[in-house]
C-alpha atoms as a PDB file:
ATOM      1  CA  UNK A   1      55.989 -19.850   3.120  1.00  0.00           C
ATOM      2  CA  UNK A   2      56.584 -17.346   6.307  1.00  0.00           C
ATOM      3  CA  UNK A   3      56.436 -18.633   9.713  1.00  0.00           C
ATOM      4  CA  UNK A   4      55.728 -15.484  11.608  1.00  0.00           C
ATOM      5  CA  UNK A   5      56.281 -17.168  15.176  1.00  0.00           C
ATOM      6  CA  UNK A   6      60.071 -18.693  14.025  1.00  0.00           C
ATOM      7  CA  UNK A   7      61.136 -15.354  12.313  1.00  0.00           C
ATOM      8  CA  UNK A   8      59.770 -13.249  15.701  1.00  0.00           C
ATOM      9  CA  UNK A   9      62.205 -15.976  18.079  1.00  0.00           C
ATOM     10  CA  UNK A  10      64.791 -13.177  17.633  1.00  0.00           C
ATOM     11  CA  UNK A  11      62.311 -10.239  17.203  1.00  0.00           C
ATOM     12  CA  UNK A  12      64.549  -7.758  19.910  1.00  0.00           C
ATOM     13  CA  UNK A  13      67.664  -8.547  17.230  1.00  0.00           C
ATOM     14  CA  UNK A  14      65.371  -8.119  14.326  1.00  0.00           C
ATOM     15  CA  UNK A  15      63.709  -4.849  15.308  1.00  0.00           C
ATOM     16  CA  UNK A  16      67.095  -2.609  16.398  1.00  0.00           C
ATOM     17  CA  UNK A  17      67.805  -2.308  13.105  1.00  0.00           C
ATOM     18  CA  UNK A  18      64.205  -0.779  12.463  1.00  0.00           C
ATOM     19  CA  UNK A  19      64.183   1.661  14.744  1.00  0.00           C
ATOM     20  CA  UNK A  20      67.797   2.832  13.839  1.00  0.00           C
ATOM     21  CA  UNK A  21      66.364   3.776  10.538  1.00  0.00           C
ATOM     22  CA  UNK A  22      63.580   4.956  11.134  1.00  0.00           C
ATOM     23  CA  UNK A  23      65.799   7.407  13.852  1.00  0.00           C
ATOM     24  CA  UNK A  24      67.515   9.000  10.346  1.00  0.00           C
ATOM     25  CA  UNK A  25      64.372  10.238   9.265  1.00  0.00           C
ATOM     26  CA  UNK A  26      63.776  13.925   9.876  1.00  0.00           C
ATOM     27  CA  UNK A  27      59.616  13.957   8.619  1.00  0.00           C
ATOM     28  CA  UNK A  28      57.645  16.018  10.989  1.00  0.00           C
ATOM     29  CA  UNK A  29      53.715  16.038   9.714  1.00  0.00           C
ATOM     30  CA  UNK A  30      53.914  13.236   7.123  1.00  0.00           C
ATOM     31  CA  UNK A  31      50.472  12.702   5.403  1.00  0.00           C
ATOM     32  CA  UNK A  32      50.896   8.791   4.612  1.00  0.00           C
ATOM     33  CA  UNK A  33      53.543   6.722   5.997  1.00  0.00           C
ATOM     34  CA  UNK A  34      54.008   3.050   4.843  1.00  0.00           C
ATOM     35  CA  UNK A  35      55.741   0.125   5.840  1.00  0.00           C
ATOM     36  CA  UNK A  36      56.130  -2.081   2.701  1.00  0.00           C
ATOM     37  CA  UNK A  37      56.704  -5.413   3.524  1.00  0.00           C
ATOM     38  CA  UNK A  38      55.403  -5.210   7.065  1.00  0.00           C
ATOM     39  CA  UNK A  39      56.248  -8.789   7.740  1.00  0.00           C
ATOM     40  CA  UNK A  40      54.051 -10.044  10.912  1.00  0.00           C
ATOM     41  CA  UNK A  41      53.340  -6.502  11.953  1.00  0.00           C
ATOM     42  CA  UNK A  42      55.239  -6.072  15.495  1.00  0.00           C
ATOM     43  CA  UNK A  43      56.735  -2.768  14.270  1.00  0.00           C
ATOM     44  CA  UNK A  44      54.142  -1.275  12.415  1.00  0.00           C
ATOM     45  CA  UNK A  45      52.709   0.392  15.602  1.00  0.00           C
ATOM     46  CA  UNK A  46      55.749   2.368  16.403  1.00  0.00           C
ATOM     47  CA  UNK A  47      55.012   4.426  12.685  1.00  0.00           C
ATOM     48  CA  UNK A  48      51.768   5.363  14.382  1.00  0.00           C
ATOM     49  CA  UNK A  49      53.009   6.253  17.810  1.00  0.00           C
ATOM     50  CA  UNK A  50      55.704   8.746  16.235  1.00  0.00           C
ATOM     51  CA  UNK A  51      53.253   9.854  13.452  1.00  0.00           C
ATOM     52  CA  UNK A  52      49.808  10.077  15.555  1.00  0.00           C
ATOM     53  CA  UNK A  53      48.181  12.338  12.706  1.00  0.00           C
ATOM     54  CA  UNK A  54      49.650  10.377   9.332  1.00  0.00           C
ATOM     55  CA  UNK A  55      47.736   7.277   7.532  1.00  0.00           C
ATOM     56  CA  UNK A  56      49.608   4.504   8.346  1.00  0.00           C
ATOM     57  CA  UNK A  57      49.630   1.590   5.460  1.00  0.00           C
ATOM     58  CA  UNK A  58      50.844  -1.983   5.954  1.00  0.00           C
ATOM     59  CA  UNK A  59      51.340  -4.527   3.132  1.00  0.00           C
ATOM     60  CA  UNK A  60      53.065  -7.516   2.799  1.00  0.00           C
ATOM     61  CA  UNK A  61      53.346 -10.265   0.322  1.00  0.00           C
ATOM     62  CA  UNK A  62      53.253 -13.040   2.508  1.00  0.00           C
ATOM     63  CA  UNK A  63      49.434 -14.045   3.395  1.00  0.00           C
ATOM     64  CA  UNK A  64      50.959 -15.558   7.317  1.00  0.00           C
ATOM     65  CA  UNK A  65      52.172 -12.344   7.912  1.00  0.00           C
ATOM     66  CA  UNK A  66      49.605 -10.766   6.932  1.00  0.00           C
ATOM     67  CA  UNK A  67      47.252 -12.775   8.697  1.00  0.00           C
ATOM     68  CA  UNK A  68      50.076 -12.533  12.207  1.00  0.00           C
ATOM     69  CA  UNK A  69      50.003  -8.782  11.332  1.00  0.00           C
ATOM     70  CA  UNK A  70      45.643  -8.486  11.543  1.00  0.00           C
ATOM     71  CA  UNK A  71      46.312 -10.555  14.740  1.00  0.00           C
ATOM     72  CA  UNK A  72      48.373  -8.105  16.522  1.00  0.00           C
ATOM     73  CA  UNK A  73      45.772  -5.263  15.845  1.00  0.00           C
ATOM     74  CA  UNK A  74      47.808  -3.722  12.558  1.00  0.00           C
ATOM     75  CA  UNK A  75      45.440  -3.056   9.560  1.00  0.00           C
ATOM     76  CA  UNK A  76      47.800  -5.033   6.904  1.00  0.00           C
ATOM     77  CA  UNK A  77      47.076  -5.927   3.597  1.00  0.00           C
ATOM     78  CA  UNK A  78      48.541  -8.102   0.916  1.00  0.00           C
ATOM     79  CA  UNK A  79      50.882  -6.834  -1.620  1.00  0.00           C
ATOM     80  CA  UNK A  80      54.031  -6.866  -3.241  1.00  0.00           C
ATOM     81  CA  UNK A  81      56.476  -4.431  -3.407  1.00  0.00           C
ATOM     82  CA  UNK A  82      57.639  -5.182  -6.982  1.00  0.00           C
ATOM     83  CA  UNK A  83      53.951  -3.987  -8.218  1.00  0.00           C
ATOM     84  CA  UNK A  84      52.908  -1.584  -5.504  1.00  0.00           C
ATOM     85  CA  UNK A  85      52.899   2.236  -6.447  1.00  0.00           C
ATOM     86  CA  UNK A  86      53.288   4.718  -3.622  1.00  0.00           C
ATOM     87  CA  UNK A  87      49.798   6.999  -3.227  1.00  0.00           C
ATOM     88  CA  UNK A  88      50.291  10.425  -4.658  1.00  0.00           C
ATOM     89  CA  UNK A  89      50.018  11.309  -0.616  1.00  0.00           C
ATOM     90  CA  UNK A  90      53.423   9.213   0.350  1.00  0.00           C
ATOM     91  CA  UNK A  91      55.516  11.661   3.131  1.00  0.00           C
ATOM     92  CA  UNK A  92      57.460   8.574   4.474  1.00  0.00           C
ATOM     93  CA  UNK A  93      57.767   5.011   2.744  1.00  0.00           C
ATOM     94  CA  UNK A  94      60.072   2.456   5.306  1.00  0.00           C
ATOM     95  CA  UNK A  95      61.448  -0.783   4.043  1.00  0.00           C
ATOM     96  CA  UNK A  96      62.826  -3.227   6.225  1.00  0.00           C
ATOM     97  CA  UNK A  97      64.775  -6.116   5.791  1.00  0.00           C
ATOM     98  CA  UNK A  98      62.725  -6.593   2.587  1.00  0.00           C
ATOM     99  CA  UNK A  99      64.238  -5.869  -0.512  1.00  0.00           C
ATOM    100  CA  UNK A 100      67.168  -8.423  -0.322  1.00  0.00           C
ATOM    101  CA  UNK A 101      64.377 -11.079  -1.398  1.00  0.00           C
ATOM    102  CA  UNK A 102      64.158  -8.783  -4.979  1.00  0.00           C
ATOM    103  CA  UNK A 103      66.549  -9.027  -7.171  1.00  0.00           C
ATOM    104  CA  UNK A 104      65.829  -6.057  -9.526  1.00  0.00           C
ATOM    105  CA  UNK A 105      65.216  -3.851  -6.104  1.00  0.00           C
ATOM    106  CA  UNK A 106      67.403  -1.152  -7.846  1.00  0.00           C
ATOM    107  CA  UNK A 107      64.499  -0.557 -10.595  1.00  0.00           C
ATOM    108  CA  UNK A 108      62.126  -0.737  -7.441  1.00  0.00           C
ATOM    109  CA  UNK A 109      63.371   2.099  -5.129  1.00  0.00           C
ATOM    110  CA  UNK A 110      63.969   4.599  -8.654  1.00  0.00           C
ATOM    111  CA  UNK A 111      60.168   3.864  -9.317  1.00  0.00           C
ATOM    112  CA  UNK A 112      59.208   4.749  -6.002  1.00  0.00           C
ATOM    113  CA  UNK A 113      61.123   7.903  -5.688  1.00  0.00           C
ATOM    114  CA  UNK A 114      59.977   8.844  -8.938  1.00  0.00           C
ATOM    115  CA  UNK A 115      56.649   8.567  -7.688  1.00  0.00           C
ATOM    116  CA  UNK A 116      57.009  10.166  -4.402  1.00  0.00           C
ATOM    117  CA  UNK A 117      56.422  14.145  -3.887  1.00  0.00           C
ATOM    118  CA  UNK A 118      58.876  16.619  -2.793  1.00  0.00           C
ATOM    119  CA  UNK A 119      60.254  16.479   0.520  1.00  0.00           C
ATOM    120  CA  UNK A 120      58.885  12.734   0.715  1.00  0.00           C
ATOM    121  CA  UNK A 121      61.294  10.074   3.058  1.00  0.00           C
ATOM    122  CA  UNK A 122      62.666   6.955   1.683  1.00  0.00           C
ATOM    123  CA  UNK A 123      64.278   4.415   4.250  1.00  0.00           C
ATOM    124  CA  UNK A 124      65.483   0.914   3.862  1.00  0.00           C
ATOM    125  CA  UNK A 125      67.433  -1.382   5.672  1.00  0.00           C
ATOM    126  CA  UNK A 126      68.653  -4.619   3.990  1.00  0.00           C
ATOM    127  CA  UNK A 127      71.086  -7.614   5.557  1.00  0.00           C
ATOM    128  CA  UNK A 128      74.736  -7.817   4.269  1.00  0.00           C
ATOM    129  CA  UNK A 129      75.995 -10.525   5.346  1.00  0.00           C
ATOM    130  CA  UNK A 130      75.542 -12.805   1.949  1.00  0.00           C
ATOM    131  CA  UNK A 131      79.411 -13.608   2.485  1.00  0.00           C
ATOM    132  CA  UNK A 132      79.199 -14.563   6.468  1.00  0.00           C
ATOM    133  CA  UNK A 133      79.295 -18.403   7.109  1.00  0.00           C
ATOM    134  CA  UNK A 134      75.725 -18.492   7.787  1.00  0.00           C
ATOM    135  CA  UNK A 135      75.121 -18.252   4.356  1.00  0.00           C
ATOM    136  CA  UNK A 136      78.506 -19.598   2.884  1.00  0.00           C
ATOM    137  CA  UNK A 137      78.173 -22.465   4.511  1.00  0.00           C
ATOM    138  CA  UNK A 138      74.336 -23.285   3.540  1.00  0.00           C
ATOM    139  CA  UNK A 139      75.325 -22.275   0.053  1.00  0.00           C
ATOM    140  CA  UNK A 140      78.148 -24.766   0.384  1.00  0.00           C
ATOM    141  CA  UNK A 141      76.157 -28.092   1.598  1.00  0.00           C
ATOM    142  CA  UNK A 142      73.293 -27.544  -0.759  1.00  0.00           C
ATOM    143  CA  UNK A 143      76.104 -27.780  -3.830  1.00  0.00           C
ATOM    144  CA  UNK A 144      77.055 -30.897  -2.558  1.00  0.00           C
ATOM    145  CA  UNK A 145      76.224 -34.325  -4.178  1.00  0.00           C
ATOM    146  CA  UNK A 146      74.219 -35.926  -1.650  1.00  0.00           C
ATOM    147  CA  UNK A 147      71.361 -32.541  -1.663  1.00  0.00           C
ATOM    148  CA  UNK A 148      72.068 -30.592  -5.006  1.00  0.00           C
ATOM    149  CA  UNK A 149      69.635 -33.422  -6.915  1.00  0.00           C
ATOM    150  CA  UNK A 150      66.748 -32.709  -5.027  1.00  0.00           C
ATOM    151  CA  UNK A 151      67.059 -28.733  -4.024  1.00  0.00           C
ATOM    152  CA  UNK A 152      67.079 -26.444  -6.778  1.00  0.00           C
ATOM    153  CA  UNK A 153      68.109 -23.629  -4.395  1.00  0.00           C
ATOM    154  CA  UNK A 154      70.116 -20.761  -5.518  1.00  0.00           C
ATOM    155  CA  UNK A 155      70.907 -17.697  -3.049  1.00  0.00           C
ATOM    156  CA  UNK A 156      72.440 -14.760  -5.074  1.00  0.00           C
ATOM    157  CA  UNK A 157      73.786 -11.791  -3.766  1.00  0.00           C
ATOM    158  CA  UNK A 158      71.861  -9.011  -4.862  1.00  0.00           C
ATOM    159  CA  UNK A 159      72.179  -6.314  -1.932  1.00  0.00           C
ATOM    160  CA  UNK A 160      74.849  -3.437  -2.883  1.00  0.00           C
ATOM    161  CA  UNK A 161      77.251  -1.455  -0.830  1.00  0.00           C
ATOM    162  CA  UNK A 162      76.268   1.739   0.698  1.00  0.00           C
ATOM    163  CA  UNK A 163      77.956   4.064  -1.984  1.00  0.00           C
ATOM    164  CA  UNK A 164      75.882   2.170  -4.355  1.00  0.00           C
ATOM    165  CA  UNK A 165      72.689   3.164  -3.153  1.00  0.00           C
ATOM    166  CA  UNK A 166      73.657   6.473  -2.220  1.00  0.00           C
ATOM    167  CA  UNK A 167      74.787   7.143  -6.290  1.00  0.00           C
ATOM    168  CA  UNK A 168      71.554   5.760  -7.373  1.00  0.00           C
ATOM    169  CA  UNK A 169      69.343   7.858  -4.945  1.00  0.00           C
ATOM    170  CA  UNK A 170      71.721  10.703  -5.691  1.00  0.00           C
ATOM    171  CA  UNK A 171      71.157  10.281  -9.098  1.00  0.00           C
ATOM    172  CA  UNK A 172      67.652  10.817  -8.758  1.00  0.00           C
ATOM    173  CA  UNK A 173      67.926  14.318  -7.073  1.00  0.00           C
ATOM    174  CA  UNK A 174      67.767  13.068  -3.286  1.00  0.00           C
ATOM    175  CA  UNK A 175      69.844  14.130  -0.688  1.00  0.00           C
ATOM    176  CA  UNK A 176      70.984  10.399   0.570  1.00  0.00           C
ATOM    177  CA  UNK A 177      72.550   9.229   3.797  1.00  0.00           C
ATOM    178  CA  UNK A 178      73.843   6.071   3.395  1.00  0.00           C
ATOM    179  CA  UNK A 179      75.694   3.478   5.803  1.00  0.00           C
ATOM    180  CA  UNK A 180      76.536   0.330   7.069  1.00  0.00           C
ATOM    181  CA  UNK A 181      76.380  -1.532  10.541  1.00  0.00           C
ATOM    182  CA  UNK A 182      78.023  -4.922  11.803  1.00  0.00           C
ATOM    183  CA  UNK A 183      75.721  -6.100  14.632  1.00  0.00           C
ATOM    184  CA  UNK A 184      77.786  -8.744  17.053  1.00  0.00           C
ATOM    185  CA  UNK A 185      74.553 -10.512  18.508  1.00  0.00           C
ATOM    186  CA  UNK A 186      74.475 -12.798  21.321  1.00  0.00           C
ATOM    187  CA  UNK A 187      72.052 -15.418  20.734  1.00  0.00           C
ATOM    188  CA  UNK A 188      70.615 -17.559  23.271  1.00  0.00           C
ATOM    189  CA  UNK A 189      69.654 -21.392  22.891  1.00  0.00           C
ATOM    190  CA  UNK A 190      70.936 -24.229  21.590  1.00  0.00           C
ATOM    191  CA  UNK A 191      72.094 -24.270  17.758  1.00  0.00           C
ATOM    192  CA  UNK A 192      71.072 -20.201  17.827  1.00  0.00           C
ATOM    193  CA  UNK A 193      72.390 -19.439  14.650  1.00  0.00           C
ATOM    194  CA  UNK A 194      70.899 -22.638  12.598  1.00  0.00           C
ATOM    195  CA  UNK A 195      67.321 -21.522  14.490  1.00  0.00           C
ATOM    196  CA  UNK A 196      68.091 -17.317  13.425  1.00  0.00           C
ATOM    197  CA  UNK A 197      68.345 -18.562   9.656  1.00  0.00           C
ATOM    198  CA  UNK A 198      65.595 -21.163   9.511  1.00  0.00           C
ATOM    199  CA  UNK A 199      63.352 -17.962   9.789  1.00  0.00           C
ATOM    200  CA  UNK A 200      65.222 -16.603   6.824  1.00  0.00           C
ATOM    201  CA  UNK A 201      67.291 -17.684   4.083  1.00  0.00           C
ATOM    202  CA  UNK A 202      66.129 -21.713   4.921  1.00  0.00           C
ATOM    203  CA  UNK A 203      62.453 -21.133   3.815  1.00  0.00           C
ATOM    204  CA  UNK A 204      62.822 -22.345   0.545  1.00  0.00           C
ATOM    205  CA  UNK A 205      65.049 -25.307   1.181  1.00  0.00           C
ATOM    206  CA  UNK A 206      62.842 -26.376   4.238  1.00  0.00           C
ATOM    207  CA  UNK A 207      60.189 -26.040   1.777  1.00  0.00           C
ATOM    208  CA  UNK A 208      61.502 -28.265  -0.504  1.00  0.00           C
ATOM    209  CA  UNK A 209      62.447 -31.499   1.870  1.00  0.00           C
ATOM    210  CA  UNK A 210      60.000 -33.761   3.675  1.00  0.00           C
ATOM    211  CA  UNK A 211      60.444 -34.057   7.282  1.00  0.00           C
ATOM    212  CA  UNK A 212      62.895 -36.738   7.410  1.00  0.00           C
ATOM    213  CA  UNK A 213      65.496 -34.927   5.192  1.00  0.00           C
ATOM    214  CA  UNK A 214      64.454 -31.908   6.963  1.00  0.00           C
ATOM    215  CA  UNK A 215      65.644 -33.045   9.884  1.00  0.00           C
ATOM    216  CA  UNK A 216      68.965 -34.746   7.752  1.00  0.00           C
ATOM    217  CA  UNK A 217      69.576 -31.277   6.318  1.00  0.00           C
ATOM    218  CA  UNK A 218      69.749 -29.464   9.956  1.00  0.00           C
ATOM    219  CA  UNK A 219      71.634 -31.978  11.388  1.00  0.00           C
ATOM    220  CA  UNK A 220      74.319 -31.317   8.651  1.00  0.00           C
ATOM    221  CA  UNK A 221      74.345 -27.926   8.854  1.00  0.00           C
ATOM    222  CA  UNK A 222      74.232 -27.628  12.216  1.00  0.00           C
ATOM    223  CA  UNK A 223      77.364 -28.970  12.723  1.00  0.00           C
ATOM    224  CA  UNK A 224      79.238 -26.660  10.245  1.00  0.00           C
ATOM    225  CA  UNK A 225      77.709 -23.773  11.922  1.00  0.00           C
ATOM    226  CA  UNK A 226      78.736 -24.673  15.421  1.00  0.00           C
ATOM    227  CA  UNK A 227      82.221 -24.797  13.983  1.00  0.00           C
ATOM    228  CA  UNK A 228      81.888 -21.449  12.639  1.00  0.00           C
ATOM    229  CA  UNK A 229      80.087 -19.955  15.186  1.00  0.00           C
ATOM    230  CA  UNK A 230      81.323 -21.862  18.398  1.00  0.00           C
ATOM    231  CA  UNK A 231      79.397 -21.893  21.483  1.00  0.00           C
ATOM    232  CA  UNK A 232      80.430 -19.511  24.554  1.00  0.00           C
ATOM    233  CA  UNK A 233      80.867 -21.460  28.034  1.00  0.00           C
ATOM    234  CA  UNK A 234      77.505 -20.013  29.128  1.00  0.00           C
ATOM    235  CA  UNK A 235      75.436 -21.924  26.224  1.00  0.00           C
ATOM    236  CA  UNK A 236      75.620 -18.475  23.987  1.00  0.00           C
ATOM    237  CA  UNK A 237      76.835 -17.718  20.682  1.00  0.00           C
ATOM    238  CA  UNK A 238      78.391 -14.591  18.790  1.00  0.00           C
ATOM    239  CA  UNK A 239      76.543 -13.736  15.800  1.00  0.00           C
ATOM    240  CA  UNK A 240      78.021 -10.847  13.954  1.00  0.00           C
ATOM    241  CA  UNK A 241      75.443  -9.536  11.592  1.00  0.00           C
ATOM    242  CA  UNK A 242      76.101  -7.009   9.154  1.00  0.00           C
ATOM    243  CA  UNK A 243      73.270  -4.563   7.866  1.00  0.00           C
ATOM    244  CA  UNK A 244      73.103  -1.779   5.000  1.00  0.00           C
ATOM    245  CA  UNK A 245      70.781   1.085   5.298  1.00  0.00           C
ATOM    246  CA  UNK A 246      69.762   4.229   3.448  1.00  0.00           C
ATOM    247  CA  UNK A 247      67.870   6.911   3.654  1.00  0.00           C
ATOM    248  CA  UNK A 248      66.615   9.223   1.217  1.00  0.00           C
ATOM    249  CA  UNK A 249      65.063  12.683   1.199  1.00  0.00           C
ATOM    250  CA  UNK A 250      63.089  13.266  -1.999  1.00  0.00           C
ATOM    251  CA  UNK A 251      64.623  16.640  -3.901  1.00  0.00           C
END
């Protein structure tokens, strides 16, 4: 289960990336843009501002978000990208910060340029940090003794490098432009980078724990991740955050 209003605590961090990608893409008149797997919605409105004339569609498979999305005035509607089919009418199809949640995401984005016409954008951004101590370091206490019994959680890293995606796309007759960027974020606020991944990557072990081991489970953690990520004098804390993105011109 989503929480829209803990993954939105960070939503300036969250969205740079966005609009970074979405600066790559060079469509001028796009008939339909999408943003698959629109999460709560707060970005969706900048497709429309820059495309005033396009049909802008919103999905998402998460029925919170899509119900956060509807709240903020963005006509979402539920779906999953491992099913969904772009419309024959597809100029520009965005992905953010989705498709590290599918592990066959490689058979995903050669279906959809497949199905996309001529000239049609592809853009995705995905996290890369599955080797940073944020997620080392979860990995790490859930294969302990005292929490591997009752949490059947297993994170697996199935986001590539750049060049990968760039060869697949490639490979597929698209002109690609493919990257990478290391964010170093300052969060605010006490235990900031426990709070950044309870929106994330702790869903399904939050999930899985009543309240008191919950709590148990943070307290642990937390402790490993201020020794990672140690507090500044002024209360902050360096986050660096690596991202992968590529985007994709349709030959």
């Amino acid at each position: 289960m989503w929480d829209p209003v803990k993954y939105l605590d960070y939503q300036d961090e969250r969205a740079r990336p966005f609009h970074e990608l979405l600066a790559r893409v060079g469509a001028t008149e796009p008939r339909r843009v999408v943003d698959a797997g629109c999460g709560p919605g707060n970005l969706t409105p900048s497709l429309a501002e820059r495309w005033p004339d396009a049909v802008v569609e919103a999905f998402d498979s998460s029925p919170e978000m899509i119900e956060a999305a509807r709240a903020n005035g963005v006509q979402a509607d539920l779906g999953d990208v491992v099913t969904w089919q772009p419309p024959a009418d597809t100029d520009v199809l965005i992905t953010n910060a989705v498709l590290q949640w599918v592990p066959a995401h490689h058979e995903v984005l050669t279906r959809w340029v497949d199905a996309l016409p001529s000239g049609a954008w592809l853009a995705m951004q995905v996290p890369g940090n599955f080797r940073a101590p944020s997620h080392a370091l979860v990995r790490k206490l859930v294969a302990t003794a005292r929490w591997s019994r009752s949490l059947g959680f297993r994170e697996e890293n199935v986001v590539s490098e750049p060049q990968e995606y760039a060869e697949l796309l490639a490979a597929r007759g698209c002109a690609v432009d493919a990257w990478e960027t290391t964010y170093v974020q300052r969060l605010t606020g006490e235990d900031a980078v426990l709070e950044w991944i309870t929106g994330t990557v702790l869903r399904p072990i939050r999930a899985a724990l009543d309240a008191a081991d919950w709590a148990r489970f943070r307290h642990e953690l937390g402790s490993l991740l201020r020794d990672a990520y140690p507090p500044n004098a002024d209360g902050t804390t360096w986050f660096p955050f690596r991202r992968v993105f590529t985007v994709a011109r349709v030959g």
